[in-house]
Protein backbone atom coordinates (compact mmCIF):
# COMPACT_ATOMS: atom_id res chain seq x y z
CA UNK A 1 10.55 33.34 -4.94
CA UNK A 2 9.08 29.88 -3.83
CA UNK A 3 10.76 27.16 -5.29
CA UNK A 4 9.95 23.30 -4.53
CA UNK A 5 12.32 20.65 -6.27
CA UNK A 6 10.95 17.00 -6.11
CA UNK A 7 13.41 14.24 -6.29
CA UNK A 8 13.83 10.60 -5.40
CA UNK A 9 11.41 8.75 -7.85
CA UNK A 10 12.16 5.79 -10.15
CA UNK A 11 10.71 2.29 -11.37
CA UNK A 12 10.16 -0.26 -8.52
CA UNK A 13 8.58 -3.71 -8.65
CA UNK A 14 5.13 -3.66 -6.56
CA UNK A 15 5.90 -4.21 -2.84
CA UNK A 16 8.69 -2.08 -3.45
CA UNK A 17 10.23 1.76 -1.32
CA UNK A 18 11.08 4.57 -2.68
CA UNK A 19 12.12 7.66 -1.08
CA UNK A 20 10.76 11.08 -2.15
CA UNK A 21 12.22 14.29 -1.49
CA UNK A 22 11.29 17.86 -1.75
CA UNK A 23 13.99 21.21 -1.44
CA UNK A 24 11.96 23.78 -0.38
CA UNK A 25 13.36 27.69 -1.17
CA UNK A 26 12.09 31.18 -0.45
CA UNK A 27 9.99 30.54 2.29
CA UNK A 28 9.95 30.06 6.08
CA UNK A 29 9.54 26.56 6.09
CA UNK A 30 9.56 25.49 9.41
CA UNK A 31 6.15 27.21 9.82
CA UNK A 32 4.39 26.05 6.91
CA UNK A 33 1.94 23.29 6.13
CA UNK A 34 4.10 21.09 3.74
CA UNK A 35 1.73 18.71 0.71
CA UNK A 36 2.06 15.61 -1.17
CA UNK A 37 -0.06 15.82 -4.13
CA UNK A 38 0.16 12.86 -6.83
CA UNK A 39 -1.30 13.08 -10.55
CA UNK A 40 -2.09 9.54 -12.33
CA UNK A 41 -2.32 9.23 -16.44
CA UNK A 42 -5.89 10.26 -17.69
CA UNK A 43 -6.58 11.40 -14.01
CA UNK A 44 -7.29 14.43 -11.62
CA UNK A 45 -4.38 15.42 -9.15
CA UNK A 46 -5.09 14.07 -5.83
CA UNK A 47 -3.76 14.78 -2.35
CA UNK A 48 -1.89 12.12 -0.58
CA UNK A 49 -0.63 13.66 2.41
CA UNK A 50 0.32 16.55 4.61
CA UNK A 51 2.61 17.89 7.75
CA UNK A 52 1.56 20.61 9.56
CA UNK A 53 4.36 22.67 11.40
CA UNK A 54 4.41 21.27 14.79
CA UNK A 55 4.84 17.60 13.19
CA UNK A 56 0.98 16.43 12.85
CA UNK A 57 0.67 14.27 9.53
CA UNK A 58 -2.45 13.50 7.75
CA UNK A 59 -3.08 10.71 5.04
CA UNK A 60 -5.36 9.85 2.56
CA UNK A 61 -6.94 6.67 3.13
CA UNK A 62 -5.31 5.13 0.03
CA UNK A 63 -2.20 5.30 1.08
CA UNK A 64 -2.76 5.26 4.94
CA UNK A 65 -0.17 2.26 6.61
CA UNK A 66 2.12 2.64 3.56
CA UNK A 67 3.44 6.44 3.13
CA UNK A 68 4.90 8.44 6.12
CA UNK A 69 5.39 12.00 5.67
CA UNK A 70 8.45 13.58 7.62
CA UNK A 71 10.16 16.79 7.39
CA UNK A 72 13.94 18.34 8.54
CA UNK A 73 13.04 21.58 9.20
CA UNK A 74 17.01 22.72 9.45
CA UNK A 75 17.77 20.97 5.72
CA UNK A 76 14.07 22.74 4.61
CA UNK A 77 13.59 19.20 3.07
CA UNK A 78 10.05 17.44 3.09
CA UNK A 79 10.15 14.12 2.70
CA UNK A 80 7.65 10.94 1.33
CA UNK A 81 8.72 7.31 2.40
CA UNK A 82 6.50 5.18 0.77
CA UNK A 83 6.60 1.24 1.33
CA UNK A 84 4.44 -1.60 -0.05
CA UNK A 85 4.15 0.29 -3.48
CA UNK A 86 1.14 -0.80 -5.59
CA UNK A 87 1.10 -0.47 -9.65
CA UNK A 88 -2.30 2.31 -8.60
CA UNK A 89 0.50 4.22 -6.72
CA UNK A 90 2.29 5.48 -10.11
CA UNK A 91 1.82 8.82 -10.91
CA UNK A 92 4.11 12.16 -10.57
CA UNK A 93 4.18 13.03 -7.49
CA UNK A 94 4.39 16.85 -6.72
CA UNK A 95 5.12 18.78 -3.25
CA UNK A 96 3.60 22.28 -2.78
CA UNK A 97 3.04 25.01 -0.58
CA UNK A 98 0.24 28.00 -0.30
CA UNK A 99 -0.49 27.26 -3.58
CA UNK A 100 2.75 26.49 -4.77
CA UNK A 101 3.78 23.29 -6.70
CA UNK A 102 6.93 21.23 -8.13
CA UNK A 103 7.94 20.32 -11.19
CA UNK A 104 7.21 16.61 -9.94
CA UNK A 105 8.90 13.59 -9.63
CA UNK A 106 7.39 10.43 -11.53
CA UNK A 107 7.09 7.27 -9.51
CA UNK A 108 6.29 3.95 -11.72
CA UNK A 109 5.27 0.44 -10.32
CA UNK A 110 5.63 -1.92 -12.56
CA UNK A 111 6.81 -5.30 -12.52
């Protein structure tokens, strides 16, 4: 079956990097359309970014400039670098695919 494990999130001061990363299982993943999705306390889950196969990345404008979306199609690894952190960037953060989702990985800015 599909499985997505999130890692790579932590407590950085604003202005701050962190790293995200996402092990994809149980599907072809080179092919697929890989997500960012991001849920915030007391708020709706939101989409931050995606990759389609062939390498095209799309942002949401809140995060446009800051977060680059990459994947390693041979490790099946989706990745989130994210630079110039805010304290409105934390939230778990959650890959997913066709529907699919992660258990998340919880990102905090705070200084």
């Amino acid at each position: 079956q599909v499985q997505l494990v999130e890692s790579g999130g932590g407590l950085v001061q604003p202005g701050g990097s962190l790293r995200l990363s996402c092990a994809a299982s149980g599907i072809m993943f080179r092919i697929n359309t890989m997500e960012w999705y991001r849920q915030a306390p007391g708020k709706q889950r939101e989409w931050v970014a995606n990759i389609v196969s062939g390498g095209i990345t799309n942002y949401a404008n809140s995060v446009k400039g800051r977060f680059t979306i990459s994947r390693d199609n041979a490790k099946n690894t989706l990745y989130l670098e994210m630079n110039s952190l805010k304290p409105e960037d934390t939230a778990v953060y959650y890959c997913s695919v066709h529907g699919h989702w992660g258990q998340g990985t919880q990102v905090t800015v705070s200084s």
